[in-house]
N, C-alpha and C. Protein backbone atom coordinates (compact mmCIF):
# COMPACT_ATOMS: atom_id res chain seq x y z
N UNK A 1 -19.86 96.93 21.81
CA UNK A 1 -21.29 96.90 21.56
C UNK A 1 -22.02 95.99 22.56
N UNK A 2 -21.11 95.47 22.63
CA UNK A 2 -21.49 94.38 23.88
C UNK A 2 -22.17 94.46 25.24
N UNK A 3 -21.05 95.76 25.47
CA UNK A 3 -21.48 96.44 26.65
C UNK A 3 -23.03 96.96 26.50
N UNK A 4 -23.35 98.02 25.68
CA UNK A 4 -24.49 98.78 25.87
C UNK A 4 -25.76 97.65 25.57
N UNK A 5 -25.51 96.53 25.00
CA UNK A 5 -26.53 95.67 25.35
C UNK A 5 -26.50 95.02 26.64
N UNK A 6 -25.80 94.89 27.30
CA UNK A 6 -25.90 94.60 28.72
C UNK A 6 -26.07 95.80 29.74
N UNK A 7 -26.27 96.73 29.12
CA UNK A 7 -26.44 97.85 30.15
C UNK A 7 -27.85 97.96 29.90
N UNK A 8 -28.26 98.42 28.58
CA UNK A 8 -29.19 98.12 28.63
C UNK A 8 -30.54 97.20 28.70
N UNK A 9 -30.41 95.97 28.85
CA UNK A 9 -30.64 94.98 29.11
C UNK A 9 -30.71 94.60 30.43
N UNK A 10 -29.69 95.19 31.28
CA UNK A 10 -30.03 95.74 33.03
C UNK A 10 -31.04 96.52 33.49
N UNK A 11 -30.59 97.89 32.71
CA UNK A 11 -31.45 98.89 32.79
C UNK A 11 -33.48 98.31 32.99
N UNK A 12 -33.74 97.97 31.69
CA UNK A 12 -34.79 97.39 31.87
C UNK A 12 -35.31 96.02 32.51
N UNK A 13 -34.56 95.32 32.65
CA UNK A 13 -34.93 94.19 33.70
C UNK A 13 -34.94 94.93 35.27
N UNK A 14 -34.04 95.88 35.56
CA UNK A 14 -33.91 96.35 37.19
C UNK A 14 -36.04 97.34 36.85
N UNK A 15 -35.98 97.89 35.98
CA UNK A 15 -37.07 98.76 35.97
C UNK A 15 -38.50 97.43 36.17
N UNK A 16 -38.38 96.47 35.34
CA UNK A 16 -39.31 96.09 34.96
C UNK A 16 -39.71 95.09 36.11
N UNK A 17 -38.84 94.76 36.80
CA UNK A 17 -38.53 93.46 38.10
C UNK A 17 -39.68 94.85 39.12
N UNK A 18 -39.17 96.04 39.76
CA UNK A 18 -39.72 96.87 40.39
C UNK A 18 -41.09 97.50 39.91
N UNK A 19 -41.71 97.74 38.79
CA UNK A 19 -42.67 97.61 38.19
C UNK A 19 -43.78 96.49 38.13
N UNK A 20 -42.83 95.50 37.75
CA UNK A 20 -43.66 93.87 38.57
C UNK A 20 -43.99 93.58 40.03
N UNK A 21 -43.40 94.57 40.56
CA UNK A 21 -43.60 94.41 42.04
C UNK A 21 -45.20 95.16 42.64
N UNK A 22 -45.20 96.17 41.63
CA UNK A 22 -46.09 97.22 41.99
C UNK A 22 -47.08 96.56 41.17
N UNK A 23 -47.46 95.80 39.98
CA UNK A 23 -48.44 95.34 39.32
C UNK A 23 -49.01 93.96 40.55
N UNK A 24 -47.89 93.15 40.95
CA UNK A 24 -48.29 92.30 41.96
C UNK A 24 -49.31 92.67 43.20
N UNK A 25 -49.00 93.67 43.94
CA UNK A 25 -49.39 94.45 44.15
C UNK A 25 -50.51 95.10 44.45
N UNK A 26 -50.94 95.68 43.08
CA UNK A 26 -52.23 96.32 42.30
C UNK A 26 -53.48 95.40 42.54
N UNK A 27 -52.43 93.95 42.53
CA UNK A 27 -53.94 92.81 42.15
C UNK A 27 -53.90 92.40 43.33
N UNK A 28 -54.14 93.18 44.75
CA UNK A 28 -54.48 93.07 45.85
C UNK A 28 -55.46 94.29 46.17
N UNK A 29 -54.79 95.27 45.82
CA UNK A 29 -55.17 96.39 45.78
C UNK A 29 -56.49 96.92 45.01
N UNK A 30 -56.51 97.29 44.34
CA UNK A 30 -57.40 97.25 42.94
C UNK A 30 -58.98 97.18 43.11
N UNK A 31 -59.15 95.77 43.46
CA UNK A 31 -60.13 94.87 44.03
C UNK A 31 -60.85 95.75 45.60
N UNK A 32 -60.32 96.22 46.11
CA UNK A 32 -60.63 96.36 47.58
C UNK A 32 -60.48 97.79 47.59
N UNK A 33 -60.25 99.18 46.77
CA UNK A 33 -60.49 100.45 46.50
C UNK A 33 -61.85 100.41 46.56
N UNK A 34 -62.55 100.03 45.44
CA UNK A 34 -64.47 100.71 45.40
C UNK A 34 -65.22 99.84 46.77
N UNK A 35 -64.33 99.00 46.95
CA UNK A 35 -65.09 98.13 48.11
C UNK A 35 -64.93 98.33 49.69
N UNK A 36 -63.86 97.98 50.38
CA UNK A 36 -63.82 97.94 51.33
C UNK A 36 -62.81 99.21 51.52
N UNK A 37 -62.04 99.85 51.16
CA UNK A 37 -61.14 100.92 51.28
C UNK A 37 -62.12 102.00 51.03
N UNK A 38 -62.88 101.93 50.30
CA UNK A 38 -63.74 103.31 50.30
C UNK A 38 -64.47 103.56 51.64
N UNK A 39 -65.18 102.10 51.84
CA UNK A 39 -65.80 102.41 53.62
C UNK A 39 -65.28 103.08 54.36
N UNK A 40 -64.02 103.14 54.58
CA UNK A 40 -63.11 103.40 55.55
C UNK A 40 -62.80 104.61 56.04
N UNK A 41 -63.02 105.31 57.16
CA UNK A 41 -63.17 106.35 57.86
C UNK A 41 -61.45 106.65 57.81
N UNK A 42 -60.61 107.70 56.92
CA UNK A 42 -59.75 107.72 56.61
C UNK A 42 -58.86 109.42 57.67
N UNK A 43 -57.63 109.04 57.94
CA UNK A 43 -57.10 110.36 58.42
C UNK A 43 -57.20 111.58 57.83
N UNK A 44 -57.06 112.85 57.99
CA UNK A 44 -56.87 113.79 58.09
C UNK A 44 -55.33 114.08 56.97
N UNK A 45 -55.42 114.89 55.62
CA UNK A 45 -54.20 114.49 54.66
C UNK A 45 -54.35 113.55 53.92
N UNK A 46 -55.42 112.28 53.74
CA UNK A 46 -55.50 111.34 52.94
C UNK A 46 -55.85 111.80 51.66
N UNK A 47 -54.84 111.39 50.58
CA UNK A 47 -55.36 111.58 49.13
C UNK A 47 -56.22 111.05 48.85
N UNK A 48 -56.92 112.04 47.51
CA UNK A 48 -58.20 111.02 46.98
C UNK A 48 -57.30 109.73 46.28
N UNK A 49 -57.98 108.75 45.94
CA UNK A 49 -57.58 107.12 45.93
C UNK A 49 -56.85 107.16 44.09
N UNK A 50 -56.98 108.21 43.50
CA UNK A 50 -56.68 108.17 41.68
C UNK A 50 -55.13 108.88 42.37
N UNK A 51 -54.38 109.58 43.30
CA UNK A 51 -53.10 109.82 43.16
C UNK A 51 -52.31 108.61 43.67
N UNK A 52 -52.76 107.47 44.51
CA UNK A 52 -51.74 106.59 44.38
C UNK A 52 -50.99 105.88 43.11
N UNK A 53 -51.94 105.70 42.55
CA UNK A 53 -51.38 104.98 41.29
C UNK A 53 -50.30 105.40 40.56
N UNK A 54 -50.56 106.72 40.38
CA UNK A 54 -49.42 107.51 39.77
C UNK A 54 -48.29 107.56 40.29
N UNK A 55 -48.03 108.09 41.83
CA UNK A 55 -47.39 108.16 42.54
C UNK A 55 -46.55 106.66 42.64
N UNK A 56 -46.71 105.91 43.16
CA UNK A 56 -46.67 104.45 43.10
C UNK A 56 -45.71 104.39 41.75
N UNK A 57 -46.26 104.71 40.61
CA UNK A 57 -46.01 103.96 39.33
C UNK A 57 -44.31 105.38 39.43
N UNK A 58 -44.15 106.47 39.93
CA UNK A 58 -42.99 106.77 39.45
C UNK A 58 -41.97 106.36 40.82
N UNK A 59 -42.67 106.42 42.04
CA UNK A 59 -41.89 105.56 42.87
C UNK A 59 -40.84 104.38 42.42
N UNK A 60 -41.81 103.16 41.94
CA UNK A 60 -41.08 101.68 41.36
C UNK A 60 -40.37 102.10 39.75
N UNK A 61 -40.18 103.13 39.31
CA UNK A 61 -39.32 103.62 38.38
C UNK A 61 -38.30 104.30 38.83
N UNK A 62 -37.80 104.78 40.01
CA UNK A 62 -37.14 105.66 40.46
C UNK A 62 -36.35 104.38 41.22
N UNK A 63 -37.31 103.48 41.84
CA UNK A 63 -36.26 102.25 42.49
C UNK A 63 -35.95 101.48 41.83
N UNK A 64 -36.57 101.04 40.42
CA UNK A 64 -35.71 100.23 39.13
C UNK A 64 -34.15 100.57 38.51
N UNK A 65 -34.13 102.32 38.36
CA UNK A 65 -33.11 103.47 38.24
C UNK A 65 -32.27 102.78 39.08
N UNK A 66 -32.58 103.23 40.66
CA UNK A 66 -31.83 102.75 41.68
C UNK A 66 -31.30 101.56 41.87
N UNK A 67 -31.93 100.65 41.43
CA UNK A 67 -31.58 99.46 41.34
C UNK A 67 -30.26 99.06 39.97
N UNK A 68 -30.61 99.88 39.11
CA UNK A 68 -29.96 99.59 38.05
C UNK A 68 -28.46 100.20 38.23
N UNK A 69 -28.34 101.45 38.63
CA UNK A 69 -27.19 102.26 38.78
C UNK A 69 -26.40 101.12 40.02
N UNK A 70 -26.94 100.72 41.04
CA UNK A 70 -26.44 99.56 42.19
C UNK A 70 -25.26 98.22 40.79
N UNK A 71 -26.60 97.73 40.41
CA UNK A 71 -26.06 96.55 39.58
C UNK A 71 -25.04 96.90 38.81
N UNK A 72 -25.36 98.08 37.93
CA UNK A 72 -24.41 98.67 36.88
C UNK A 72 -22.69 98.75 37.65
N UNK A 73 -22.48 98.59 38.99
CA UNK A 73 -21.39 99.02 39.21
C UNK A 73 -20.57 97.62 39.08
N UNK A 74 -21.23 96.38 39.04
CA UNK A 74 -20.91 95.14 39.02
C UNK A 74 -20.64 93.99 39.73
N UNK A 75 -21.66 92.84 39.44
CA UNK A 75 -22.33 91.97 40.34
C UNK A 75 -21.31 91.52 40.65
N UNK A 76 -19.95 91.33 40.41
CA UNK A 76 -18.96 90.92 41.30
C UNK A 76 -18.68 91.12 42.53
N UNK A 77 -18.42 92.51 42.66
CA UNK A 77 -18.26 93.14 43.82
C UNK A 77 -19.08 93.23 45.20
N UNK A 78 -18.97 92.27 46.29
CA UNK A 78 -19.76 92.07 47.31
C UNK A 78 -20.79 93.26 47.75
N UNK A 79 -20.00 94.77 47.86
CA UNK A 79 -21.27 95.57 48.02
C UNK A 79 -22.65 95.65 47.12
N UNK A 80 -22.40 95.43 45.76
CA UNK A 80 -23.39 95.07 44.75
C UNK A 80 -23.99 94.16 45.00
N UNK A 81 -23.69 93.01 45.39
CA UNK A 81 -24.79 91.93 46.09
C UNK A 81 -25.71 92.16 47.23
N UNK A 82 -24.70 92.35 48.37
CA UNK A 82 -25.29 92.65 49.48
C UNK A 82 -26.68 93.98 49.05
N UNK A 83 -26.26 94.87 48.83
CA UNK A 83 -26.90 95.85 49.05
C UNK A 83 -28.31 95.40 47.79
N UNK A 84 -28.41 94.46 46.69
CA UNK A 84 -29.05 94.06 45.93
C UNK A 84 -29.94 92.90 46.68
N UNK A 85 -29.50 92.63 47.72
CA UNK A 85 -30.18 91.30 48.47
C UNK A 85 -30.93 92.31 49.71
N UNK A 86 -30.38 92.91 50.02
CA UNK A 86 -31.23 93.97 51.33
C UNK A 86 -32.44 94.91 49.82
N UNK A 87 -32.30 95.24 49.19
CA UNK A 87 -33.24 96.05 48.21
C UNK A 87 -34.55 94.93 47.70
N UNK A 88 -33.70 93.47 47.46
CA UNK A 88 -34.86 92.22 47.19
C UNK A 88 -35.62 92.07 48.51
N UNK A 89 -35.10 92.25 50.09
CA UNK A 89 -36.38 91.87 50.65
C UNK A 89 -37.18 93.06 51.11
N UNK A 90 -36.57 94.15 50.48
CA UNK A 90 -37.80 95.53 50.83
C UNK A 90 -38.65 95.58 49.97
N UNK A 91 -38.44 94.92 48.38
CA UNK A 91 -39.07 94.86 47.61
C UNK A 91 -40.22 93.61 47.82
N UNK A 92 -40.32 92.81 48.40
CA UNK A 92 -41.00 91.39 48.70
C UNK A 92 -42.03 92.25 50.25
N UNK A 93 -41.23 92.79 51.12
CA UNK A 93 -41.79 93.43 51.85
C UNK A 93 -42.91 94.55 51.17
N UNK A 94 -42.41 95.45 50.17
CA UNK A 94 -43.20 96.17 49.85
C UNK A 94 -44.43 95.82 49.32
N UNK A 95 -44.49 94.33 48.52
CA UNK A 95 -45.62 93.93 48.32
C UNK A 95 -46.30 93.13 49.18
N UNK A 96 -45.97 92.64 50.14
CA UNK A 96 -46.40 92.23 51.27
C UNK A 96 -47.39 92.89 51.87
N UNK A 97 -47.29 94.55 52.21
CA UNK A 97 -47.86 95.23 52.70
C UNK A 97 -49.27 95.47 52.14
N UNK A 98 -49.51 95.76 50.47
CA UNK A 98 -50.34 95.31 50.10
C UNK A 98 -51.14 94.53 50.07
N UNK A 99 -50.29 93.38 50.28
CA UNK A 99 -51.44 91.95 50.79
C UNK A 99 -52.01 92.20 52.11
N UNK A 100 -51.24 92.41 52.64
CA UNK A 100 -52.11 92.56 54.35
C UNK A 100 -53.18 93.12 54.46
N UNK A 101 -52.53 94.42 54.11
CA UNK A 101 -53.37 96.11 53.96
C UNK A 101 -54.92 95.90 53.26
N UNK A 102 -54.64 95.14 51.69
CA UNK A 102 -55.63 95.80 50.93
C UNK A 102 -56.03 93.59 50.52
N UNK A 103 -55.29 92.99 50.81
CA UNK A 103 -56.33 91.70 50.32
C UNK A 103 -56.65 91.23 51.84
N UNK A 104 -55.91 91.01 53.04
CA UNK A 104 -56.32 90.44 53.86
C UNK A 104 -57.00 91.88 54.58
N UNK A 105 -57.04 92.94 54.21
CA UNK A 105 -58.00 93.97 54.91
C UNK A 105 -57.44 93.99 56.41
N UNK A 106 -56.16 94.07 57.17
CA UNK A 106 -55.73 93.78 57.94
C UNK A 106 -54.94 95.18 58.49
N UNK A 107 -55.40 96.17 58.56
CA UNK A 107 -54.67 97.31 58.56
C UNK A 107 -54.04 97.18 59.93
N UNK A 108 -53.71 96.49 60.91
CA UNK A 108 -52.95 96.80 62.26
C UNK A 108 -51.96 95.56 61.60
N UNK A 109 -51.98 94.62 61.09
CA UNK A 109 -50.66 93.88 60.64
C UNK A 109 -50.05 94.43 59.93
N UNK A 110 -50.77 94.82 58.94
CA UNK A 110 -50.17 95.74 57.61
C UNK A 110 -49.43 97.10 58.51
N UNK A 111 -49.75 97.91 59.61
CA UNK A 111 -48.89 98.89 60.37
C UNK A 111 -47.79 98.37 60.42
N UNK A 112 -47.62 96.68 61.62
CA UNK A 112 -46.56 96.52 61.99
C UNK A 112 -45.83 95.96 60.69
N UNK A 113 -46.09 95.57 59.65
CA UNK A 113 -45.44 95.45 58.13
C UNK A 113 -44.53 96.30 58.07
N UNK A 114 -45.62 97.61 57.77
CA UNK A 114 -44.87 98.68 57.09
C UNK A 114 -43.13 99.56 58.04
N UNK A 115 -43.65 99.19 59.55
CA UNK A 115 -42.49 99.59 59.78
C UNK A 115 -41.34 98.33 59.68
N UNK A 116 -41.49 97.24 59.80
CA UNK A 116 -40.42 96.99 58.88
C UNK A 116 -39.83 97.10 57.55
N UNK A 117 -40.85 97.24 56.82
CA UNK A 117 -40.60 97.82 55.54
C UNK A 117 -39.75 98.79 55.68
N UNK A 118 -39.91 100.19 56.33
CA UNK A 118 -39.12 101.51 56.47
C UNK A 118 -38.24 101.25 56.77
N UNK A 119 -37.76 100.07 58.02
CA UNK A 119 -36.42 99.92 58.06
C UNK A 119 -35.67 99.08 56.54
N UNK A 120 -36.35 98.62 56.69
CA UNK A 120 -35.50 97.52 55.38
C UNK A 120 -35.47 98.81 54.41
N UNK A 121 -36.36 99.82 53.94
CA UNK A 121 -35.85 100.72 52.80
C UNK A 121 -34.53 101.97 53.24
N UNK A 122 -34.53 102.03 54.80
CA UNK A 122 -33.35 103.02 55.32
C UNK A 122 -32.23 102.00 55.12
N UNK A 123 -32.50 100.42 55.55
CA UNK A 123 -31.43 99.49 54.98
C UNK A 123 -30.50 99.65 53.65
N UNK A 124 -31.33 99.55 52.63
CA UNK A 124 -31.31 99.89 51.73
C UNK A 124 -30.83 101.21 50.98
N UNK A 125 -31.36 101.93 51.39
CA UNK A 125 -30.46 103.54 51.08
C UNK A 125 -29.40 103.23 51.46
N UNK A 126 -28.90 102.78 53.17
CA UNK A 126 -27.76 103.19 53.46
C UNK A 126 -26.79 102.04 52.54
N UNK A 127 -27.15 100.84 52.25
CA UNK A 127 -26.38 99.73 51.18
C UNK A 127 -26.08 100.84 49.79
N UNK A 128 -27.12 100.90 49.70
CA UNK A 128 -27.37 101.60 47.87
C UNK A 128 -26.04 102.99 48.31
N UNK A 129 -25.93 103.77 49.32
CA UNK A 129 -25.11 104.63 49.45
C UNK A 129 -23.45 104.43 49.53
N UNK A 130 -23.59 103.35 50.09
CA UNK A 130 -22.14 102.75 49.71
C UNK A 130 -21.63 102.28 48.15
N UNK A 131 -22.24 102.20 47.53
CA UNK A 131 -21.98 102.01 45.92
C UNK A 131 -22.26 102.88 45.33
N UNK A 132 -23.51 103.27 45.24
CA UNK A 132 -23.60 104.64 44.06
C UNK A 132 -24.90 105.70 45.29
N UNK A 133 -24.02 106.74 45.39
CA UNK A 133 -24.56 107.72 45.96
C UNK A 133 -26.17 108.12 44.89
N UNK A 134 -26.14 108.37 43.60
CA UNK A 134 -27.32 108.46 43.11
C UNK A 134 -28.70 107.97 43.07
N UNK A 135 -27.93 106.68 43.24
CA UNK A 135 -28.72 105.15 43.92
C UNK A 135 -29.69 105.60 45.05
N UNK A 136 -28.97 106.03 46.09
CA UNK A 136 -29.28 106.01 47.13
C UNK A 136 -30.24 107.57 47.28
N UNK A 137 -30.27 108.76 46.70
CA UNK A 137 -30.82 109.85 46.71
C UNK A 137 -32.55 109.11 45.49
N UNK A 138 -32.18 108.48 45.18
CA UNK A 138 -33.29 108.17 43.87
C UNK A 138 -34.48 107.72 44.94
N UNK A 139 -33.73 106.83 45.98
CA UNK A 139 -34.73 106.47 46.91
C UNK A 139 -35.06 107.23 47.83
N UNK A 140 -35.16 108.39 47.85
CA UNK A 140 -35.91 108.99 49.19
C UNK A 140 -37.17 109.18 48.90
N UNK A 141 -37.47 109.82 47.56
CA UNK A 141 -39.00 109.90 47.34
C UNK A 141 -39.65 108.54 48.23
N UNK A 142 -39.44 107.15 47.85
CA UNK A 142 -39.76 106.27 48.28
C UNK A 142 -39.94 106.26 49.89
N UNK A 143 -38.84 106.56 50.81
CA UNK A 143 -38.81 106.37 51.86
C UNK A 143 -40.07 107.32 52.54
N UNK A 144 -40.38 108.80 52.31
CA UNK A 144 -41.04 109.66 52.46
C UNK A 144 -42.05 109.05 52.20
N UNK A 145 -42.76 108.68 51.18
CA UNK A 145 -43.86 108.63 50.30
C UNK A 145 -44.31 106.93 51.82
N UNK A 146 -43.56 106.44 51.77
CA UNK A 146 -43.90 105.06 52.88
C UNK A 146 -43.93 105.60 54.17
N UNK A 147 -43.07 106.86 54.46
CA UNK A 147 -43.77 107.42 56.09
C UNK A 147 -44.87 108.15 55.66
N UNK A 148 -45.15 108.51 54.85
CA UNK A 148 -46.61 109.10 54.69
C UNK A 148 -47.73 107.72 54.95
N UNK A 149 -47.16 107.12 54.34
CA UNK A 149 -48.12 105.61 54.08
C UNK A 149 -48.39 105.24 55.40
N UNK A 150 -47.28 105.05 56.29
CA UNK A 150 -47.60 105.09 57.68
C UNK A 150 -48.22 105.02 58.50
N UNK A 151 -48.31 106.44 58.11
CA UNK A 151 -49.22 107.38 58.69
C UNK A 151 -50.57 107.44 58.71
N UNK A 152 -50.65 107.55 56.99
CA UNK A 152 -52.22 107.16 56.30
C UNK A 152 -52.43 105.65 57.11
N UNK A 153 -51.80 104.36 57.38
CA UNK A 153 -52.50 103.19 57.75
C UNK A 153 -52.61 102.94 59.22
N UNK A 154 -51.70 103.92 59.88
CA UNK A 154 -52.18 103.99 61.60
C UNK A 154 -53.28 104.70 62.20
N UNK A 155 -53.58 105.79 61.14
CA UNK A 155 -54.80 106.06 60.80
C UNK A 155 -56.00 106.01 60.89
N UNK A 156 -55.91 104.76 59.47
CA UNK A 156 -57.21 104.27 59.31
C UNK A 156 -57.41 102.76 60.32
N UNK A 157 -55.95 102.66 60.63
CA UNK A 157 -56.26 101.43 61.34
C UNK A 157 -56.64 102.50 63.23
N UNK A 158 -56.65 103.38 63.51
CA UNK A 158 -56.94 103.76 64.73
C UNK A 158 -58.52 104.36 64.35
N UNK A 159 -59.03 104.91 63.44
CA UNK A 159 -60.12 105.58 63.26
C UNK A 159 -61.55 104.42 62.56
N UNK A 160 -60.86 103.02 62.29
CA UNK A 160 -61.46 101.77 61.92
C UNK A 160 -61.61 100.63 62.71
N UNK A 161 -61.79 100.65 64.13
CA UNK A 161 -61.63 99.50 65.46
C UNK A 161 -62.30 98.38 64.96
């Protein structure tokens, strides 16, 4: 019985840690949608501003999953760390980008952010793939969804001088 309280008890701390990431986040974000992000002379493909949220919100559920199936295999085992310590600074990165992007209004830092971000999340897949292959497929939405992001912020940062 023991077990399924520690599984589950993973389960939702890995969800809720990645969820906290995206609420951190938000309160950069949020603020600077009706204001200064609306000004903004935006690319060609840009969603209207009500599908991030959603999107976003099953993203950091899909990398909590991912995160959880990683841990679940057991924090003993060095690949479980490692690959849990490369996923913590994509996750610190990922909210980072937000800060740049949407509180410091900084869209050419926030570019060179985000491509480290992409590497640190291909980091990451390829860690997460060495332990649990599911792990590692959970995250592509993510990886995609951040070259889109990319895209959208080289964008607005080339069409915003």
């Amino acid at each position: 019985m023991a077990s399924v309280y520690v599984r589950v008890t993973q389960f939702v701390v890995a969800v809720a840690v990645c969820l906290l990431a995206g609420v951190i986040g938000s309160l950069f974000t949020t603020p600077a949608i009706p204001t200064w992000y609306a000004g903004l002379i935006k690319p060609a493909l840009n969603p209207p501003s009500w599908v991030f949220g959603p999107v976003w919100t099953i993203l950091y559920i899909l990398m909590g999953i991912a995160l959880y199936l990683v841990w679940s295999k057991g924090w003993e085992r060095k690949n479980v760390q490692v690959a849990t310590a490369i996923f913590a600074v994509q996750l610190v990165l990922n909210v980072l980008w937000s800060y740049l992007f949407f509180g410091m209004q900084a869209p050419y830092f926030a570019l060179i952010e985000i491509v480290l971000l992409w590497i640190a999340i291909v980091m990451t897949i390829a860690a997460f793939y060495r332990v649990s292959v599911p792990a590692a497929v959970l995250l592509v939405p993510y990886i995609l969804w951040v070259t889109f992001a990319a895209y959208l912020n080289y964008g607005i940062y080339a069409l915003n001088p």
